[in-house]
C-alpha atoms as a PDB file:
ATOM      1  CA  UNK A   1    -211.277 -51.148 -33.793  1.00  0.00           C
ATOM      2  CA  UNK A   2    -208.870 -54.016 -34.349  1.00  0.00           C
ATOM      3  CA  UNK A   3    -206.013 -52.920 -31.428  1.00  0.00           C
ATOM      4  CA  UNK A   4    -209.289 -52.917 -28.634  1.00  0.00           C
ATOM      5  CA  UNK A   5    -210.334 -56.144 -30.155  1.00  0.00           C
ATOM      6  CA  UNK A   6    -206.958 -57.920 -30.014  1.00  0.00           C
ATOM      7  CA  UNK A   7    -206.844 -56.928 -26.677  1.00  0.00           C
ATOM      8  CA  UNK A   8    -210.186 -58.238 -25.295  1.00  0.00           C
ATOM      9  CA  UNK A   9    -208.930 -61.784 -27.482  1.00  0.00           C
ATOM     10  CA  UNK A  10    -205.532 -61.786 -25.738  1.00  0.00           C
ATOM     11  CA  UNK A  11    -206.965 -61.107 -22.657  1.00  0.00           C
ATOM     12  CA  UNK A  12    -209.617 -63.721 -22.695  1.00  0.00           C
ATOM     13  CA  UNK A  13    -207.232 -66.541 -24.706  1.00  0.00           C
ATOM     14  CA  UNK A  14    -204.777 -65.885 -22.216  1.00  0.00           C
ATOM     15  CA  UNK A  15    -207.200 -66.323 -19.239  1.00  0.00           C
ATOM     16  CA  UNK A  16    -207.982 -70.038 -20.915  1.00  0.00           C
ATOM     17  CA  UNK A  17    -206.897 -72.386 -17.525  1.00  0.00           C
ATOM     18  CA  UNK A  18    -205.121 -74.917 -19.223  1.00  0.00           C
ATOM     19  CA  UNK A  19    -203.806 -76.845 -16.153  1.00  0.00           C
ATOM     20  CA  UNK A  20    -206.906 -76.897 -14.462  1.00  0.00           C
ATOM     21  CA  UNK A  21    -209.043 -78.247 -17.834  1.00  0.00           C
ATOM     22  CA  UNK A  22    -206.409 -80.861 -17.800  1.00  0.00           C
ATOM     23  CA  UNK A  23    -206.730 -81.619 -13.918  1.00  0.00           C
ATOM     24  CA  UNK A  24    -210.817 -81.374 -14.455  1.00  0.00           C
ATOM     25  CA  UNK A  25    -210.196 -84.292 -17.362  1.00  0.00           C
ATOM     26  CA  UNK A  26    -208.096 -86.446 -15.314  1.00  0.00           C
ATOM     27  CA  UNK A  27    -210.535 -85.911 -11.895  1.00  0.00           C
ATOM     28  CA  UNK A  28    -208.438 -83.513  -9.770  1.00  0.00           C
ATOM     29  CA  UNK A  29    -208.792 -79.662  -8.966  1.00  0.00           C
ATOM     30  CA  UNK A  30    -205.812 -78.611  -9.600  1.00  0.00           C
ATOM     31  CA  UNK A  31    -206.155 -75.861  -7.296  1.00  0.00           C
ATOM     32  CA  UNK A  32    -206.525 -77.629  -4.272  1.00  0.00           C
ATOM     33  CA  UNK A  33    -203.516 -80.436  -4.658  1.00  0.00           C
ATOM     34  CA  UNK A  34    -199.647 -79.420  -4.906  1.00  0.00           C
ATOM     35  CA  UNK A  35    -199.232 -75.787  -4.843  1.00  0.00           C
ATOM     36  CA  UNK A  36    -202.461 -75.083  -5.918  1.00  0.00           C
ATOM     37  CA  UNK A  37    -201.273 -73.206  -8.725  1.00  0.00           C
ATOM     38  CA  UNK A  38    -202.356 -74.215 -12.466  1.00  0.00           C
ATOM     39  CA  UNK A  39    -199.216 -73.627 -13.867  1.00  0.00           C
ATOM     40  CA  UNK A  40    -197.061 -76.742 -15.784  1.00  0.00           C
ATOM     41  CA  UNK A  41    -194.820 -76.934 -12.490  1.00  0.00           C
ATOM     42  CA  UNK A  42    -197.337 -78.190 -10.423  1.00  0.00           C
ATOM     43  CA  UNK A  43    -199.205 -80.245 -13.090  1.00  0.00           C
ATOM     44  CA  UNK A  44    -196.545 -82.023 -14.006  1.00  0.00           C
ATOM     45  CA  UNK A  45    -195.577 -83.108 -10.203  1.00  0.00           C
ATOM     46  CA  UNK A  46    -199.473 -83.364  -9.912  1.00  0.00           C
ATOM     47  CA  UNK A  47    -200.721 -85.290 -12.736  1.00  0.00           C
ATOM     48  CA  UNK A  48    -197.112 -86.566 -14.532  1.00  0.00           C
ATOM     49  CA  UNK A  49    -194.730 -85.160 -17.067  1.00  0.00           C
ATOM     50  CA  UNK A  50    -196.870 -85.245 -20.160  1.00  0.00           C
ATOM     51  CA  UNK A  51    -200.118 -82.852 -18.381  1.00  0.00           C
ATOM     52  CA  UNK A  52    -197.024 -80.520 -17.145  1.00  0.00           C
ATOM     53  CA  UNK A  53    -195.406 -80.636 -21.518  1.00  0.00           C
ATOM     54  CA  UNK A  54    -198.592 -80.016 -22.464  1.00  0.00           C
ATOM     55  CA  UNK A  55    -199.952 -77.429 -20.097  1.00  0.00           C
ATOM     56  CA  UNK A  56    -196.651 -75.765 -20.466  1.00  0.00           C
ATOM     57  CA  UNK A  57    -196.993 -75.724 -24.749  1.00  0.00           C
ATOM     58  CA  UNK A  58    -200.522 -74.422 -24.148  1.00  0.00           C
ATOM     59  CA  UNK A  59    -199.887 -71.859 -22.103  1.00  0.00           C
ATOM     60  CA  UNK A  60    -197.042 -70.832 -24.013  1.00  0.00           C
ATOM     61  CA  UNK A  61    -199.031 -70.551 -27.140  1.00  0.00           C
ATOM     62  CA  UNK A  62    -201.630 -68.106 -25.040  1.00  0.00           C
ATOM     63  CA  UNK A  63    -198.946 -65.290 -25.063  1.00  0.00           C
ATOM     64  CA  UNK A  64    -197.614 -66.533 -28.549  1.00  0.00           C
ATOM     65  CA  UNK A  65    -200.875 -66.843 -31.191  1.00  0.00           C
ATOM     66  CA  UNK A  66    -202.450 -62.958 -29.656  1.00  0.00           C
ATOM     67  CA  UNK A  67    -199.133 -61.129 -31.069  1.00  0.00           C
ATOM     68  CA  UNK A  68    -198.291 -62.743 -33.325  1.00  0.00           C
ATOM     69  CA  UNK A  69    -202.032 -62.419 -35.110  1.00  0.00           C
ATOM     70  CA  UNK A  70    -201.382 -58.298 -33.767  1.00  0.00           C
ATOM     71  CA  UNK A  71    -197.552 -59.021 -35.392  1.00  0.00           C
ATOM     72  CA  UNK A  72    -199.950 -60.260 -38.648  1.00  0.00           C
ATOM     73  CA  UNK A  73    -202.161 -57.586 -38.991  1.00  0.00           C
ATOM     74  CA  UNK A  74    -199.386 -54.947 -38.612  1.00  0.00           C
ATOM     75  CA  UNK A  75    -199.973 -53.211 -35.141  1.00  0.00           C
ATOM     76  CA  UNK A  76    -197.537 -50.862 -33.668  1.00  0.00           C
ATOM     77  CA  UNK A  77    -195.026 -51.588 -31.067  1.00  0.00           C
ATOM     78  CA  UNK A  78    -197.358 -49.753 -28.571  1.00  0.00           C
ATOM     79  CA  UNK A  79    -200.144 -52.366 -29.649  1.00  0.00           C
ATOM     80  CA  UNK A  80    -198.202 -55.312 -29.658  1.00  0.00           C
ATOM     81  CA  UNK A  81    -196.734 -54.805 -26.198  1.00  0.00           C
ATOM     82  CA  UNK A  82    -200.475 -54.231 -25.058  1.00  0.00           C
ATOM     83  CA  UNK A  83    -201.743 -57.083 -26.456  1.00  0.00           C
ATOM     84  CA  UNK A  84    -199.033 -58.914 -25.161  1.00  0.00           C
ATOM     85  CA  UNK A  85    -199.651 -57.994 -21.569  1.00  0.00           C
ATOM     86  CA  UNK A  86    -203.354 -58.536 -21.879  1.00  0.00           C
ATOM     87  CA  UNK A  87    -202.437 -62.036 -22.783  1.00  0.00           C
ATOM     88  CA  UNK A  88    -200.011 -62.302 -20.019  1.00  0.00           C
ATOM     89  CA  UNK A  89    -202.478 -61.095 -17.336  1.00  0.00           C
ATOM     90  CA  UNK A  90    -205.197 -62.864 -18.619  1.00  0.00           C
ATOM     91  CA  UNK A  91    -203.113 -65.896 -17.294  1.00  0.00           C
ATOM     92  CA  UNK A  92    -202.228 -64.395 -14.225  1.00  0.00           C
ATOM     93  CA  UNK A  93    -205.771 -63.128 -13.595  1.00  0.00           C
ATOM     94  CA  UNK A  94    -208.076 -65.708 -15.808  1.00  0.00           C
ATOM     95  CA  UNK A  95    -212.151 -64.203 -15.679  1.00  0.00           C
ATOM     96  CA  UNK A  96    -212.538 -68.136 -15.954  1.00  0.00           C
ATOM     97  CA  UNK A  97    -211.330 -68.959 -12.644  1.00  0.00           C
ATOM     98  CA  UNK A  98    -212.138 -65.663 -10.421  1.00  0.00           C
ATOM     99  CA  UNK A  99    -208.914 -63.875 -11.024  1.00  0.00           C
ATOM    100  CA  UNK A 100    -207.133 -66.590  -9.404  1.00  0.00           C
ATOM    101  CA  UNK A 101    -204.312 -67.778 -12.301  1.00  0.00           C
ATOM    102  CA  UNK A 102    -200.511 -68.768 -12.548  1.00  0.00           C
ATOM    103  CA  UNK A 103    -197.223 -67.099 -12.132  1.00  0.00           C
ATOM    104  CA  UNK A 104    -197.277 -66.224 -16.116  1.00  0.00           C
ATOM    105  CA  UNK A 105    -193.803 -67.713 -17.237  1.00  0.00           C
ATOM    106  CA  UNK A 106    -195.127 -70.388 -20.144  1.00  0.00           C
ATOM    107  CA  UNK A 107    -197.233 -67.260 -21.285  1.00  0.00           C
ATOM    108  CA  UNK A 108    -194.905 -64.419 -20.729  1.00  0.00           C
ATOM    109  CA  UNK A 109    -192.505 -66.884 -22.546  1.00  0.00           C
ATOM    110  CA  UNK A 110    -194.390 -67.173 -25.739  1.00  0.00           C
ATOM    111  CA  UNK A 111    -195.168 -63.338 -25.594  1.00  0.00           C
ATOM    112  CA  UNK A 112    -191.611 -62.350 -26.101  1.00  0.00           C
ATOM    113  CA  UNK A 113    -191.157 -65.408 -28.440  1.00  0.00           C
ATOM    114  CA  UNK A 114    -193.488 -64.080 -30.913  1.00  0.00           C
ATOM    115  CA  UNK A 115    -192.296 -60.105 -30.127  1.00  0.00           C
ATOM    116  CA  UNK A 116    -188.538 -61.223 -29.832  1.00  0.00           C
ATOM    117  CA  UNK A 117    -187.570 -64.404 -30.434  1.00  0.00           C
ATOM    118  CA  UNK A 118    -183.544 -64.419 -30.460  1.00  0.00           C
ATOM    119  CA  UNK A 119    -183.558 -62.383 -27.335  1.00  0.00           C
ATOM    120  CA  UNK A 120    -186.560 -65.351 -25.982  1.00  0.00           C
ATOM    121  CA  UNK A 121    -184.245 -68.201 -27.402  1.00  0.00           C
ATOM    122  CA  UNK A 122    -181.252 -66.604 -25.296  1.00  0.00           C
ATOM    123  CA  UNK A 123    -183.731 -66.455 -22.050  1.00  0.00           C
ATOM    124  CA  UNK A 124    -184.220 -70.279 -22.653  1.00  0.00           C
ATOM    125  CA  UNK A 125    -181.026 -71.214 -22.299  1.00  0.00           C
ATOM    126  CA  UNK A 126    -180.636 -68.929 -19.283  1.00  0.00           C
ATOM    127  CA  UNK A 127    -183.592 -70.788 -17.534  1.00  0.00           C
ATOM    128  CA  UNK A 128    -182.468 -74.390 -18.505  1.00  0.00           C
ATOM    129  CA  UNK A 129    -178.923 -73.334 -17.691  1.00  0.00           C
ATOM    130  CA  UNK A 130    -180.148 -72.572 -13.998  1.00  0.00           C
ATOM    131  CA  UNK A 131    -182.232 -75.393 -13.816  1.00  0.00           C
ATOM    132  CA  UNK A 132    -179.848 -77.876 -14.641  1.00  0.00           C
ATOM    133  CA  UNK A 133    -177.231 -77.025 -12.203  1.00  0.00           C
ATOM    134  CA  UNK A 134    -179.746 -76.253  -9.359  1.00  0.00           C
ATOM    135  CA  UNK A 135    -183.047 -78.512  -9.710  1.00  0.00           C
ATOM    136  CA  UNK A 136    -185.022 -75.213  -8.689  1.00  0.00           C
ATOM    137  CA  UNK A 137    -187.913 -74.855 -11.824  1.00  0.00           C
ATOM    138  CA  UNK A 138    -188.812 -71.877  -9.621  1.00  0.00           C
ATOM    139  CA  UNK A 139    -185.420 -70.085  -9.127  1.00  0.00           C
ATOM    140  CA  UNK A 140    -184.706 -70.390 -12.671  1.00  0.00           C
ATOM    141  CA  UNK A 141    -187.822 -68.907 -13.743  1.00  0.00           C
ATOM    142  CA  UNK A 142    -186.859 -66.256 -11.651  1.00  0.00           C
ATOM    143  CA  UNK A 143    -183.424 -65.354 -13.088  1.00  0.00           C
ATOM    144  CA  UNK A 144    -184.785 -65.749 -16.754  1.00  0.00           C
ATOM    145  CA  UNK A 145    -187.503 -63.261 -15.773  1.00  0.00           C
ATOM    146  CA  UNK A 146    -185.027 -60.861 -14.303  1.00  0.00           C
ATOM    147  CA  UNK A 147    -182.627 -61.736 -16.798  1.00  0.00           C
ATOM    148  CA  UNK A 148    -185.236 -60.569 -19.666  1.00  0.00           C
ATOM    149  CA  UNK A 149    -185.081 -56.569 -20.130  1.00  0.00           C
ATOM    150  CA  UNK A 150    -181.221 -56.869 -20.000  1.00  0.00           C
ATOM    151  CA  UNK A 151    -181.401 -59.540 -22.887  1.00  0.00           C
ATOM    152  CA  UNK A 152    -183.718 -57.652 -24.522  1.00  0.00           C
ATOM    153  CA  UNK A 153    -181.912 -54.337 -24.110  1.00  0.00           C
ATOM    154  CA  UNK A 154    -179.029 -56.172 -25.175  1.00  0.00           C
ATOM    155  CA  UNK A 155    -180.776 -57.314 -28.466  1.00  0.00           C
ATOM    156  CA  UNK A 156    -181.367 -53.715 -29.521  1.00  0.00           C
ATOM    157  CA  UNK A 157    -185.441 -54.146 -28.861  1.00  0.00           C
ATOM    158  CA  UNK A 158    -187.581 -51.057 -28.738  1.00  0.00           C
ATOM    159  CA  UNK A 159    -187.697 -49.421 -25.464  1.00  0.00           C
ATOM    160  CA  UNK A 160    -191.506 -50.286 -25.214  1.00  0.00           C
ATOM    161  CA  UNK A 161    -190.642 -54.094 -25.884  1.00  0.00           C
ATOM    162  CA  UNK A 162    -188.277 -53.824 -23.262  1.00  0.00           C
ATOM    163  CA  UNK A 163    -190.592 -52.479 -20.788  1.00  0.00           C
ATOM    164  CA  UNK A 164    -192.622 -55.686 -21.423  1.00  0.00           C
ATOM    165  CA  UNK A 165    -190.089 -57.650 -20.762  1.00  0.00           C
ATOM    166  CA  UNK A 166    -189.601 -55.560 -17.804  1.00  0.00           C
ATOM    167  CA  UNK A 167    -193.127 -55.678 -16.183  1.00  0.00           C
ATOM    168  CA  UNK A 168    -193.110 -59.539 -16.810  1.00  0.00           C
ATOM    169  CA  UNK A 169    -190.120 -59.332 -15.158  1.00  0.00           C
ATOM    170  CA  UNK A 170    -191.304 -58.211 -12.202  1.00  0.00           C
ATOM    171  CA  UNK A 171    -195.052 -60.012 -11.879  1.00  0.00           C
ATOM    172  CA  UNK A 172    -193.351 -62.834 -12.428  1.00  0.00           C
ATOM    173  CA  UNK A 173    -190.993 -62.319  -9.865  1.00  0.00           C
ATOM    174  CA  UNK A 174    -193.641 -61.021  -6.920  1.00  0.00           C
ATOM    175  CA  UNK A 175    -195.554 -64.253  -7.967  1.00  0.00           C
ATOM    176  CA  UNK A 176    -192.773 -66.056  -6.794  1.00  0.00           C
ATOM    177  CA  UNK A 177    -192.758 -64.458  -3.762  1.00  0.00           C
ATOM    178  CA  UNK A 178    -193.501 -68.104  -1.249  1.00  0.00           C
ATOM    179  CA  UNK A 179    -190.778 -69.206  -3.615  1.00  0.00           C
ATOM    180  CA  UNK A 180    -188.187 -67.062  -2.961  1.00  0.00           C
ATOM    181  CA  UNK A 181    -188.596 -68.022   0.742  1.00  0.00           C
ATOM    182  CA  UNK A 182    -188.561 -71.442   0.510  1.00  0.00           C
ATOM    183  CA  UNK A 183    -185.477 -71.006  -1.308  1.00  0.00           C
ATOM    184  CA  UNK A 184    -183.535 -68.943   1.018  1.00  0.00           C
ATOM    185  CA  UNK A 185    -184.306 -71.505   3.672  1.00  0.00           C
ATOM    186  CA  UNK A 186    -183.395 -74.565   2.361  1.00  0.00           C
ATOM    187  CA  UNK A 187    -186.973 -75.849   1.615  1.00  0.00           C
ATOM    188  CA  UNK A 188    -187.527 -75.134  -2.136  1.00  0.00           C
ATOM    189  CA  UNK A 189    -188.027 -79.028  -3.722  1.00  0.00           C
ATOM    190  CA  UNK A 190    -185.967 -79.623  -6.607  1.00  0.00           C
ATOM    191  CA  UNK A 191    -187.175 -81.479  -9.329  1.00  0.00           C
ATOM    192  CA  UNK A 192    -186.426 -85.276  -9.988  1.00  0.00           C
ATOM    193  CA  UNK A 193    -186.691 -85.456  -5.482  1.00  0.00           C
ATOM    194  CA  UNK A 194    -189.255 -86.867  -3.911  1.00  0.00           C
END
């Protein structure tokens, strides 16, 4: 009964808004200014860099605590990566907030950091490396998102764990979708702009 259970808890931990709690505290929706999205992007240019640390943290540690309490209590590989993707889509898809969530990095990030973490430590550096020498918070979510079943692969993970890494891949990537337009034409803002 525990693998069923975990799952229903990583689904419903992960589906915890944390942007939007900390928008609702300060007096904003958080889904009707910026982007709309509830993600630590938009807090942060929303509400100011301390909401955005802090909603990013948090919604790390959705994807983290589930597997590594599954990591804990000794599931298999199978398990984990379910529980991991419950978490992950309960942030994309929160019951909380009608199925209407974020674009799952933070989460997805502290999924992999509690199922791989050399191989997540790696994708960090791949992410701030893009984001330092482009400004674009969404482009280099993108390329550590794409980058992540290679650098798994590459870090001998089990095939399952890199199929996680692949289907966060890829969600994250379609999420990213407005994104990946603005970027090809020019419009994408780059942190530290107005």
């Amino acid at each position: 009964m525990e693998t069923p259970v975990l799952i229903l808890l990583g689904y419903l931990i992960g589906s915890v808004p944390n942007g939007y709690l900390l928008g609702k505290l300060a007096g904003v929706d958080i889904q009707k200014v910026g982007s709309g999205n509830i993600g630590a992007a938009n807090v942060a240019r929303t509400l100011g860099k301390w909401q955005g640390a802090l909603t990013l943290v948090a919604d790390a540690a959705k994807g983290f605590l589930p597997v590594f309490v599954a990591l804990e209590l000794g599931l298999s590989s199978v398990n984990l990566a379910l529980v991991a993707i419950a978490a992950f889509l309960g942030h994309l898809y929160p019951v909380f907030l009608k199925f209407r969530g974020g674009k799952g990095v933070a989460t997805g990030l502290g999924a992999l950091l509690a199922l791989a973490p050399l191989a997540t430590a790696v994708l960090i550096v791949v992410f701030a490396a893009v984001a330092l020498s482009t400004r674009l918070v969404s482009l280099s979510s993108i390329a550590a998102a794409v980058a992540a079943p290679v650098i798994l692969w590459l870090f001998n993970q089990q095939a399952v764990i890199v199929g996680v890494g692949l289907f966060f891949g890829a969600m994250i990537t379609l999420r990213h979708r407005s994104n990946i337009q603005r970027i090809l034409a020019g419009t994408e803002p780059r942190f530290g702009s107005r």
